[in-house]
N, C-alpha and C. Protein backbone atom coordinates (compact mmCIF):
# COMPACT_ATOMS: atom_id res chain seq x y z
N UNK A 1 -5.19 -15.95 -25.97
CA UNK A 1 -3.78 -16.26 -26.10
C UNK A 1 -2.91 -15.08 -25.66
N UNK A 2 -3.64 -14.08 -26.29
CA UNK A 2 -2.18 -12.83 -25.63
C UNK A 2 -2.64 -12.61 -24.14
N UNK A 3 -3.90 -12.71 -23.96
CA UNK A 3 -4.43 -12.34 -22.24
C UNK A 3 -3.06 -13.45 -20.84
N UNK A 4 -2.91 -14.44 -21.64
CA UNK A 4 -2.22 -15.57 -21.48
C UNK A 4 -0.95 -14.91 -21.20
N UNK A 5 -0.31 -14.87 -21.94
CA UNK A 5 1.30 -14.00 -22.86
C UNK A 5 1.43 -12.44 -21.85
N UNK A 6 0.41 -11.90 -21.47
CA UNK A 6 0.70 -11.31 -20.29
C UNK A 6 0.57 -11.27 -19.31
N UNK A 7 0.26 -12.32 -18.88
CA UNK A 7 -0.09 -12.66 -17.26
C UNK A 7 1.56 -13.51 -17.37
N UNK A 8 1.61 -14.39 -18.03
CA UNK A 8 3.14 -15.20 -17.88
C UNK A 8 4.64 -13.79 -17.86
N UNK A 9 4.00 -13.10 -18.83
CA UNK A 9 5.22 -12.03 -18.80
C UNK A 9 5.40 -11.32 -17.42
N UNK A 10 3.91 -10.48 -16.85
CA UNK A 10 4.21 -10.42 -15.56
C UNK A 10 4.37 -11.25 -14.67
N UNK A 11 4.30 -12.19 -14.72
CA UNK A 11 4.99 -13.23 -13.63
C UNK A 11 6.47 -13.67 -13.56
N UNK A 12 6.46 -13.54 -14.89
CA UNK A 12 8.27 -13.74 -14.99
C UNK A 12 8.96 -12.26 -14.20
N UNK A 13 8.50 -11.27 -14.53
CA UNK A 13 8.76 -10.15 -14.46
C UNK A 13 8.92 -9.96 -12.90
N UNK A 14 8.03 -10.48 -11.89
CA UNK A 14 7.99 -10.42 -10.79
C UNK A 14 8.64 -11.36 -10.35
N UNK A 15 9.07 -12.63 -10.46
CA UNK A 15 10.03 -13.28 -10.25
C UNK A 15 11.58 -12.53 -10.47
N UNK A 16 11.87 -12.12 -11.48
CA UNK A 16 12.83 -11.66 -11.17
C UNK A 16 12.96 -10.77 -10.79
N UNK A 17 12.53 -9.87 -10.29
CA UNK A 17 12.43 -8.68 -9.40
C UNK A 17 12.39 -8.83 -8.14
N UNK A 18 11.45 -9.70 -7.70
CA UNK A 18 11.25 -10.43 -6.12
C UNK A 18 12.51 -11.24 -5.66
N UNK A 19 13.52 -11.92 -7.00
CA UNK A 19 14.66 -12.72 -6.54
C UNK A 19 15.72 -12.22 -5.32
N UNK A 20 15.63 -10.48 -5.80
CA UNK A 20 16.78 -9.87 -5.38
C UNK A 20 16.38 -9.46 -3.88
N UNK A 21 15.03 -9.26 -2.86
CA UNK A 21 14.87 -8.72 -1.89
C UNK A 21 15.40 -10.05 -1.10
N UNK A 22 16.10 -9.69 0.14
CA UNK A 22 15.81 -10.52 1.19
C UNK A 22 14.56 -11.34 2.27
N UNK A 23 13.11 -10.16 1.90
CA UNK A 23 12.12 -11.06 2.17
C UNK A 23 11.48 -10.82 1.10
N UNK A 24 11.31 -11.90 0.41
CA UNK A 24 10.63 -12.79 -0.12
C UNK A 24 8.96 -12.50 -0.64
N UNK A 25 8.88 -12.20 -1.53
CA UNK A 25 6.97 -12.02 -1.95
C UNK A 25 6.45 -13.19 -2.15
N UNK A 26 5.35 -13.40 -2.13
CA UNK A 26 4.86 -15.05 -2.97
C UNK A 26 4.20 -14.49 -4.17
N UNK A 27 4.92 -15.05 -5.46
CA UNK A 27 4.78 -14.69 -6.81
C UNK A 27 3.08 -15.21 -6.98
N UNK A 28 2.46 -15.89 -6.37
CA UNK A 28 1.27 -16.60 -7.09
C UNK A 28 0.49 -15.41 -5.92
N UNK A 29 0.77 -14.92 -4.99
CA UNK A 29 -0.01 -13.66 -4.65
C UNK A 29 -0.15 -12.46 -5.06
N UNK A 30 1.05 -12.07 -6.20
CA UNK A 30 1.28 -11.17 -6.91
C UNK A 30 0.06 -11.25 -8.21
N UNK A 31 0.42 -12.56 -8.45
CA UNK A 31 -0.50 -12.59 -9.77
C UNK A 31 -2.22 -13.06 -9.81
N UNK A 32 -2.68 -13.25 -8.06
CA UNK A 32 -3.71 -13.19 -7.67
C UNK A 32 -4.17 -11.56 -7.66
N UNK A 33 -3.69 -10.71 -7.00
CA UNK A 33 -3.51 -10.22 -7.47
C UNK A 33 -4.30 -9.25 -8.83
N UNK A 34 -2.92 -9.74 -10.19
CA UNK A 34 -3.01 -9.31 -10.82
C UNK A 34 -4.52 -10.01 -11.94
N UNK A 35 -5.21 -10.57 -11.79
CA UNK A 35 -6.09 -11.26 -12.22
C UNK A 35 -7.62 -11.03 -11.25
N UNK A 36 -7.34 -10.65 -10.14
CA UNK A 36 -8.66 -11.15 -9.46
C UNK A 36 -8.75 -9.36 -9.36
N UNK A 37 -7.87 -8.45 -8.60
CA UNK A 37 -7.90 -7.52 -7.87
C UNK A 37 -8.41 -7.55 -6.56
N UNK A 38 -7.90 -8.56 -5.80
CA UNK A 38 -8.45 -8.69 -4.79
C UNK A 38 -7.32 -9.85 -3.92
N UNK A 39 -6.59 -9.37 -2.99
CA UNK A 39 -5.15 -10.41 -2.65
C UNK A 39 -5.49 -10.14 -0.78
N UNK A 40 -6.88 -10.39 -0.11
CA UNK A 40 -6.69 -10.23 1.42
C UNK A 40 -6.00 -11.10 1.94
N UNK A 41 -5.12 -10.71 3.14
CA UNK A 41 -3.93 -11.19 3.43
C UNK A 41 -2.91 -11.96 2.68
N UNK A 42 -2.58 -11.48 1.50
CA UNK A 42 -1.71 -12.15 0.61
C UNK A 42 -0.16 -11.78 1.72
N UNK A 43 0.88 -12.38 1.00
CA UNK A 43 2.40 -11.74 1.17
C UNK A 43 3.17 -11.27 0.10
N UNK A 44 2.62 -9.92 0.53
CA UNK A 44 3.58 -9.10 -0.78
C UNK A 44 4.54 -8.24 -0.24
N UNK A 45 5.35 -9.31 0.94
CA UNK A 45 6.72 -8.18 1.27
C UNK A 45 7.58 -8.04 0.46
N UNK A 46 8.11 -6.65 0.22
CA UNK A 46 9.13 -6.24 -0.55
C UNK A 46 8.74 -6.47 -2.34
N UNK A 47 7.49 -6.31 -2.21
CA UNK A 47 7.00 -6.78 -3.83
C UNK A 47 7.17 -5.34 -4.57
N UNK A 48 7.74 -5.12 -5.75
CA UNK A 48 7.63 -4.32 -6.99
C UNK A 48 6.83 -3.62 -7.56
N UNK A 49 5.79 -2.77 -6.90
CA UNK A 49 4.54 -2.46 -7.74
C UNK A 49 4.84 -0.91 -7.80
N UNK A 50 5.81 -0.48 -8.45
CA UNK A 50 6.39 0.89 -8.64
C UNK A 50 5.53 1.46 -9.54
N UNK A 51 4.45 2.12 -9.58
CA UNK A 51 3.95 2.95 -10.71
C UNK A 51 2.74 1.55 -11.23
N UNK A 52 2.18 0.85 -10.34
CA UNK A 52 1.23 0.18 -10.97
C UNK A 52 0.01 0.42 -10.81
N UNK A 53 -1.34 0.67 -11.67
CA UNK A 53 -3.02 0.94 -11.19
C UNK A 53 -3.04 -0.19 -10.66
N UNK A 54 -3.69 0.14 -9.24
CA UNK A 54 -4.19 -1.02 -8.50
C UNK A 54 -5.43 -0.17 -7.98
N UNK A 55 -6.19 0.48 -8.43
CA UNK A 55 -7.74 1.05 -8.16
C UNK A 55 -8.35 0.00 -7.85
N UNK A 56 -9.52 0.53 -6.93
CA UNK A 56 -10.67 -0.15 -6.20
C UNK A 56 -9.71 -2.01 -5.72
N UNK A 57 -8.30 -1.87 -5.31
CA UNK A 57 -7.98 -3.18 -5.10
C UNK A 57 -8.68 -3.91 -3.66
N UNK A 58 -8.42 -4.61 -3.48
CA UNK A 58 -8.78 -5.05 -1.80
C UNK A 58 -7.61 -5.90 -1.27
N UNK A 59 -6.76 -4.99 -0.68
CA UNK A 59 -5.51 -5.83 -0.07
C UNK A 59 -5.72 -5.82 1.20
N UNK A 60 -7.13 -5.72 2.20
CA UNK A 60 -7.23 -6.08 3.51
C UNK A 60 -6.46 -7.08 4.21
N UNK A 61 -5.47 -6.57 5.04
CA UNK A 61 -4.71 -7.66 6.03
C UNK A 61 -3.77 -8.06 5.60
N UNK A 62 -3.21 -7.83 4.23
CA UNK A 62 -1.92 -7.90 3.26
C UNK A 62 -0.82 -7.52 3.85
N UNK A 63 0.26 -7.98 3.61
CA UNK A 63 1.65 -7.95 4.24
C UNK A 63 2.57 -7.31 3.45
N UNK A 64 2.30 -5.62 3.13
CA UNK A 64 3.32 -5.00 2.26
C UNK A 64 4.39 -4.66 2.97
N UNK A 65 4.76 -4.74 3.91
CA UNK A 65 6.06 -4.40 4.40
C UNK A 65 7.08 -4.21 3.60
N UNK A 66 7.83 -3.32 3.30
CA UNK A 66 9.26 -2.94 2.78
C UNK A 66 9.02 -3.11 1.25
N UNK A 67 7.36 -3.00 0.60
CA UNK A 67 6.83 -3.02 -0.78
C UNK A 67 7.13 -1.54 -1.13
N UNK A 68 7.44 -1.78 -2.62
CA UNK A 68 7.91 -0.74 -3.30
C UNK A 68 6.78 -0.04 -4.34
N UNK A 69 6.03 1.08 -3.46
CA UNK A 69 4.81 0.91 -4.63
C UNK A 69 4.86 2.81 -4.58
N UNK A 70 5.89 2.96 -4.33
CA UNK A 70 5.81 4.60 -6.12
C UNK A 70 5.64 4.92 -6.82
N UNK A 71 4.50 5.96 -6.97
CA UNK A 71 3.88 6.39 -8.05
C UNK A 71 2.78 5.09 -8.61
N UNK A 72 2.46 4.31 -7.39
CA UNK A 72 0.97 3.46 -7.86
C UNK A 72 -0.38 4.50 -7.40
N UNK A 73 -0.88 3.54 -8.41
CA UNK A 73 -2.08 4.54 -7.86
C UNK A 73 -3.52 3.39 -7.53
N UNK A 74 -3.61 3.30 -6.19
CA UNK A 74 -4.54 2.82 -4.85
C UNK A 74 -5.77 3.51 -4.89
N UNK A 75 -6.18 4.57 -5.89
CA UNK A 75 -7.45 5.06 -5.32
C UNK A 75 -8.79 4.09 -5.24
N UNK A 76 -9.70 4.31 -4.11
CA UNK A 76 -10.54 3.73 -3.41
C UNK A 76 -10.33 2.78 -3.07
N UNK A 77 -9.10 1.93 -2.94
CA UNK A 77 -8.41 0.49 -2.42
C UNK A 77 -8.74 0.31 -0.83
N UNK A 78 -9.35 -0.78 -1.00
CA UNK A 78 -9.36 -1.37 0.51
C UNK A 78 -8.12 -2.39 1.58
N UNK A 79 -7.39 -0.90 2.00
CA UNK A 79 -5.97 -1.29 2.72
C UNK A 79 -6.04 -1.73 4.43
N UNK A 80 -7.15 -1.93 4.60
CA UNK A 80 -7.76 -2.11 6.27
C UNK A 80 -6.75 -3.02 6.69
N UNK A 81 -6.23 -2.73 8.03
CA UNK A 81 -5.41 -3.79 8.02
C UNK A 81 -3.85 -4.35 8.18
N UNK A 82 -3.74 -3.47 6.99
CA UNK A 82 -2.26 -3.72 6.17
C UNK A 82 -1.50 -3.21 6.62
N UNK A 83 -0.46 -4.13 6.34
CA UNK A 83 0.60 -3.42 7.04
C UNK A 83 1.63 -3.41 5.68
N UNK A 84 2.03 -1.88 5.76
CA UNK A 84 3.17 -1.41 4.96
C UNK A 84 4.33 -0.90 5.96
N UNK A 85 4.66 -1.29 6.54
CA UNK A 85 5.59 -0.47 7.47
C UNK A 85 6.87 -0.76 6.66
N UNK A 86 7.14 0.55 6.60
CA UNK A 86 8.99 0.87 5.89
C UNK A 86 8.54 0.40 4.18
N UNK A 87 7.81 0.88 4.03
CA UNK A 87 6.94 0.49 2.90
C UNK A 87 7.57 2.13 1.89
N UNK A 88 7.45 2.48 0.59
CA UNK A 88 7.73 3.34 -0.10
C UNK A 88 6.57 3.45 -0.60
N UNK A 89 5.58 4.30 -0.59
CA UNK A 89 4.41 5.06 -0.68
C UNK A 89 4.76 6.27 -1.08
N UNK A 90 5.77 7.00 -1.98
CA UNK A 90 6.32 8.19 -2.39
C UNK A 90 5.57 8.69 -3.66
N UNK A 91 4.68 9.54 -3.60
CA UNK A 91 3.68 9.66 -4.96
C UNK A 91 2.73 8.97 -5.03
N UNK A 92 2.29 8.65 -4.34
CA UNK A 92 1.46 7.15 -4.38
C UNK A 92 -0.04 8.03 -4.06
N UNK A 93 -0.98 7.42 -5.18
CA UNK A 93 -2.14 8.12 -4.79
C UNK A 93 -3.11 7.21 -4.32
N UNK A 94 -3.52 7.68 -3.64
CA UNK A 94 -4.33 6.87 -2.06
C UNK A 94 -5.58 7.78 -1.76
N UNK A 95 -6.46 8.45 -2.66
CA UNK A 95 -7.40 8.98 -2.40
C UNK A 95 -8.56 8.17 -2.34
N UNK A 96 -9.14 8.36 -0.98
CA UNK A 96 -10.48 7.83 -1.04
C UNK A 96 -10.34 6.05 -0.57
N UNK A 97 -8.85 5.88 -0.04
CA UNK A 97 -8.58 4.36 0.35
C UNK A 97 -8.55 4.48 1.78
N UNK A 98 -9.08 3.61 2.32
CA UNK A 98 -9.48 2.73 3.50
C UNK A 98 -8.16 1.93 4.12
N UNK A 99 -7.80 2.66 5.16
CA UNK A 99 -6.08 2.31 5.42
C UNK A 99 -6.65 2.45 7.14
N UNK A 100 -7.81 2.04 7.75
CA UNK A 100 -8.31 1.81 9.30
C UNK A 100 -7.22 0.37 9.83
N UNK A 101 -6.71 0.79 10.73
CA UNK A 101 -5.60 0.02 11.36
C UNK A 101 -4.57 -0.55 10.28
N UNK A 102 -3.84 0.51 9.71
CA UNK A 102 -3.01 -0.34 8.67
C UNK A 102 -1.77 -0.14 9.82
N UNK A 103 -0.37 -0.69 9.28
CA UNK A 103 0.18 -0.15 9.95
C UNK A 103 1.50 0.43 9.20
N UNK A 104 1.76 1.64 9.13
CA UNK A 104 2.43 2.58 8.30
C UNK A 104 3.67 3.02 9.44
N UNK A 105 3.99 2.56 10.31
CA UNK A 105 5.44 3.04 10.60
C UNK A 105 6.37 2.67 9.89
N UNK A 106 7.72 4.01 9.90
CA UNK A 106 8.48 4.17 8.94
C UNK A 106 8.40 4.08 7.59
N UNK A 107 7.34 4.43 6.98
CA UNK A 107 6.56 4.64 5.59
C UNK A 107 6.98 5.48 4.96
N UNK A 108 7.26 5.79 3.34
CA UNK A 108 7.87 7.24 3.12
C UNK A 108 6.75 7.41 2.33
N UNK A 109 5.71 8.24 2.59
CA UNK A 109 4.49 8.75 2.44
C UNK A 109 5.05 10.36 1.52
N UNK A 110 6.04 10.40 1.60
CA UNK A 110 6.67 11.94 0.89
C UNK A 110 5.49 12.21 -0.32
N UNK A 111 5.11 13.35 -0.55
CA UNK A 111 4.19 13.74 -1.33
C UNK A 111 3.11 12.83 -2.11
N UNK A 112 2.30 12.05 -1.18
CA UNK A 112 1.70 11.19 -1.53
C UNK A 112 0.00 11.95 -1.32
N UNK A 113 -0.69 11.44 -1.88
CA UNK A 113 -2.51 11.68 -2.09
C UNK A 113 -2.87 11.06 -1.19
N UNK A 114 -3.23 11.42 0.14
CA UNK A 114 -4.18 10.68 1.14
C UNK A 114 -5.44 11.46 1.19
N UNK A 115 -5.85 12.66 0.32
CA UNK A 115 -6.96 13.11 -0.19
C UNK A 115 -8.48 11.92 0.95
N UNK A 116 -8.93 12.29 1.82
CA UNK A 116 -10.39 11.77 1.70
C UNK A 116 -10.12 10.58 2.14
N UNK A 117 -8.77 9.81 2.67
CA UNK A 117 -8.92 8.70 3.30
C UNK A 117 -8.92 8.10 4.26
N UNK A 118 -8.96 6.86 4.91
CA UNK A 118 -9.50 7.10 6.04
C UNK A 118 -8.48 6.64 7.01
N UNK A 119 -7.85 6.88 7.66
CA UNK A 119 -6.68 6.61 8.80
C UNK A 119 -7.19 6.25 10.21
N UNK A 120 -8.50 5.89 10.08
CA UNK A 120 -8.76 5.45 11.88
C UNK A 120 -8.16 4.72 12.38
N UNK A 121 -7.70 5.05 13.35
CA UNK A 121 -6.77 3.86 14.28
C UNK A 121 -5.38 3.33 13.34
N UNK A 122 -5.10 4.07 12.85
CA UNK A 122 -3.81 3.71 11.63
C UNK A 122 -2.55 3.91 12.68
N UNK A 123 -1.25 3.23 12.05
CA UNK A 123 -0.03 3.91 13.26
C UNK A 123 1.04 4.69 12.13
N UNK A 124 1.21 5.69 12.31
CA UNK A 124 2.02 6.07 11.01
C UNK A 124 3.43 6.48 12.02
N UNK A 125 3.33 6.49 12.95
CA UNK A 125 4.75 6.78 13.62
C UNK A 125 6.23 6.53 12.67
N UNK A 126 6.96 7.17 13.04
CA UNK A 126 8.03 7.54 12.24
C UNK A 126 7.92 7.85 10.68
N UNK A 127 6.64 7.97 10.13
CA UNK A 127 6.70 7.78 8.75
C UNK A 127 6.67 9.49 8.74
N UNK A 128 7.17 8.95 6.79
CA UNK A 128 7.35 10.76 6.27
C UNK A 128 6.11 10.99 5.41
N UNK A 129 5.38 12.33 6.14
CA UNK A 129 4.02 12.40 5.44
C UNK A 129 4.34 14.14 5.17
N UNK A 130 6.04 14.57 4.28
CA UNK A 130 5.87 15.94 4.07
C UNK A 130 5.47 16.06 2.67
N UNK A 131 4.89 16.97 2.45
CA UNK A 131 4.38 17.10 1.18
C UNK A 131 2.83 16.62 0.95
N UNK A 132 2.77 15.60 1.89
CA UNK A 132 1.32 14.84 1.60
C UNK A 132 0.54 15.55 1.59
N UNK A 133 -0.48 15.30 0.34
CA UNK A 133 -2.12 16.16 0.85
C UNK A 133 -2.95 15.32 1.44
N UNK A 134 -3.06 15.61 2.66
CA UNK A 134 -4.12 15.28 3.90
C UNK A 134 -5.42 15.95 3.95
N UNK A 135 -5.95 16.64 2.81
CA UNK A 135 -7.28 17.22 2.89
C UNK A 135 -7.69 16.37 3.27
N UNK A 136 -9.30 16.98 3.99
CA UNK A 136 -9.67 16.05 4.45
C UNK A 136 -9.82 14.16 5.03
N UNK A 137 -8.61 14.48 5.44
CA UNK A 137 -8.16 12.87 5.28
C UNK A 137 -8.75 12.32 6.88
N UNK A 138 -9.41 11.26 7.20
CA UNK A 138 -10.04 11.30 8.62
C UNK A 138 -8.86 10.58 9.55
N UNK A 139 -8.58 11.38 10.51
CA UNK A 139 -8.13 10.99 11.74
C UNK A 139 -8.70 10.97 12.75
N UNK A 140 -8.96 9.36 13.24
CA UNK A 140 -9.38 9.12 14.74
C UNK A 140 -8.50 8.01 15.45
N UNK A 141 -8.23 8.25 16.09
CA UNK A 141 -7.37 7.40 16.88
C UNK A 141 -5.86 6.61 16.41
N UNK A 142 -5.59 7.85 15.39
CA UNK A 142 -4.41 7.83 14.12
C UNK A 142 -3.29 7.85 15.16
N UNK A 143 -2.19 7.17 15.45
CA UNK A 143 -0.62 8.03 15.93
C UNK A 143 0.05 8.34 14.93
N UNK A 144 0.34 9.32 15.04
CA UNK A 144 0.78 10.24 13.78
C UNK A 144 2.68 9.78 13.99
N UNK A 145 3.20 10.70 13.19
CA UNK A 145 4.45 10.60 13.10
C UNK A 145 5.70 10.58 14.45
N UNK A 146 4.99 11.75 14.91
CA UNK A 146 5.73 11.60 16.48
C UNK A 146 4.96 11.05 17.44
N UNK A 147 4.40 10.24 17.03
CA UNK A 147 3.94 9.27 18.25
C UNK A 147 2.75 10.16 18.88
N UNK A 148 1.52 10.99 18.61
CA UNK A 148 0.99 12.01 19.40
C UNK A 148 0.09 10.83 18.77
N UNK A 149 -1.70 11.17 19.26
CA UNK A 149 -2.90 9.86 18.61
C UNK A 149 -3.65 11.62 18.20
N UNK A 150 -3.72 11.64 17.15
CA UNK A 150 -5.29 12.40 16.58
C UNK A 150 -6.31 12.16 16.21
N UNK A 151 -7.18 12.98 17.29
CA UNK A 151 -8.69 12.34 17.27
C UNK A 151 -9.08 13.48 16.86
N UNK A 152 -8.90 14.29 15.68
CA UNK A 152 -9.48 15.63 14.33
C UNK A 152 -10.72 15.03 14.00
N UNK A 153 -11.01 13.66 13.44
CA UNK A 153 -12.45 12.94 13.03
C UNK A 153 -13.41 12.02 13.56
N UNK A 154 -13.00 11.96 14.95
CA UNK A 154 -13.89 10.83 15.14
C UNK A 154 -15.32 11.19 15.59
C-alpha cells in the first residue's frame, strides 16, 4: 500500500512539473522509469530529475533533451545513444556511465563527474565541461566543445 502511495505521489509530482515545459515528457515514461530502472528510448524531454539516484539506469536511445537532471547521480548508467542536448548535467555524477554516441551539444556539464566514462563517438560541441573531472574519461572519436574530434583513447 505505501509502495503504491509513492509511485502515485511521484507521478503526480511529475505531472505537475512536466505541465510547465513547452516540450512535453511522457509521464508513464517517467514512471517506467521509476519502477523498472530501465526507460530505452523513452521521452523524457525537459523531464525534472534534479538531484535524483538513477544508478546502474539504462536510458539507451532516450530523448533527454532540455532534461533537468542536477545534482543526479547516473553512476554506471547506460546513456548510449542519448541524446541530452541543452540538457543541465551541472553536478551530475556520471562516473563509470556509457554516454558512446550520446549527443551532448549545448549541455551544461559545469562541474560534473565524467570520472571513467566513456565518450566514444559522443558530440559535446558547444557544451560547458569547466570544472568537469575528466580523469580518465575515454575519448575516441569524441567532438569536443569547439568542434575539434579527440582520438586520446581509441
Amino acid at each position: 500500500m505505501i509502495k503504491w502511495f509513492v509511485i502515485l505521489s511521484f507521478m503526480f509530482s511529475i505531472l505537475l512539473n512536466s505541465s510547465s515545459h513547452a516540450m512535453a515528457v511522457e509521464p508513464l515514461d517517467l514512471v517506467r522509469l521509476q519502477l523498472t530502472r530501465e526507460c530505452r528510448q523513452c521521452d523524457l524531454r525537459a523531464a525534472e530529475l534534479e538531484g535524483k539516484r538513477l544508478e546502474n539506469v539504462n536510458l539507451a536511445g532516450a530523448d533527454l533533451a532540455e532534461a533537468n537532471l542536477q545534482h543526479a547521480n547516473l553512476y554506471q548508467s547506460d546513456l548510449q545513444d542519448t541524446i541530452l542536448q541543452a540538457a543541465n548535467l551541472q553536478w551530475t555524477f556520471l562516473l563509470n556511465s556509457q554516454l558512446n554516441n550520446a549527443d551532448l551539444r549545448d549541455a551544461n556539464l559545469l562541474w560534473s563527474t565524467l570520472m571513467r566514462a566513456n565518450l566514444t563517438g559522443a558530440n559535446l560541441e558547444g557544451a560547458n565541461l569547466g570544472g568537469a573531472d575528466l580523469r580518465f574519461t575515454i575519448f575516441c572519436n569524441t567532438t569536443m566543445p569547439d568542434g575539434t574530434i579527440n582520438n586520446l583513447n581509441c
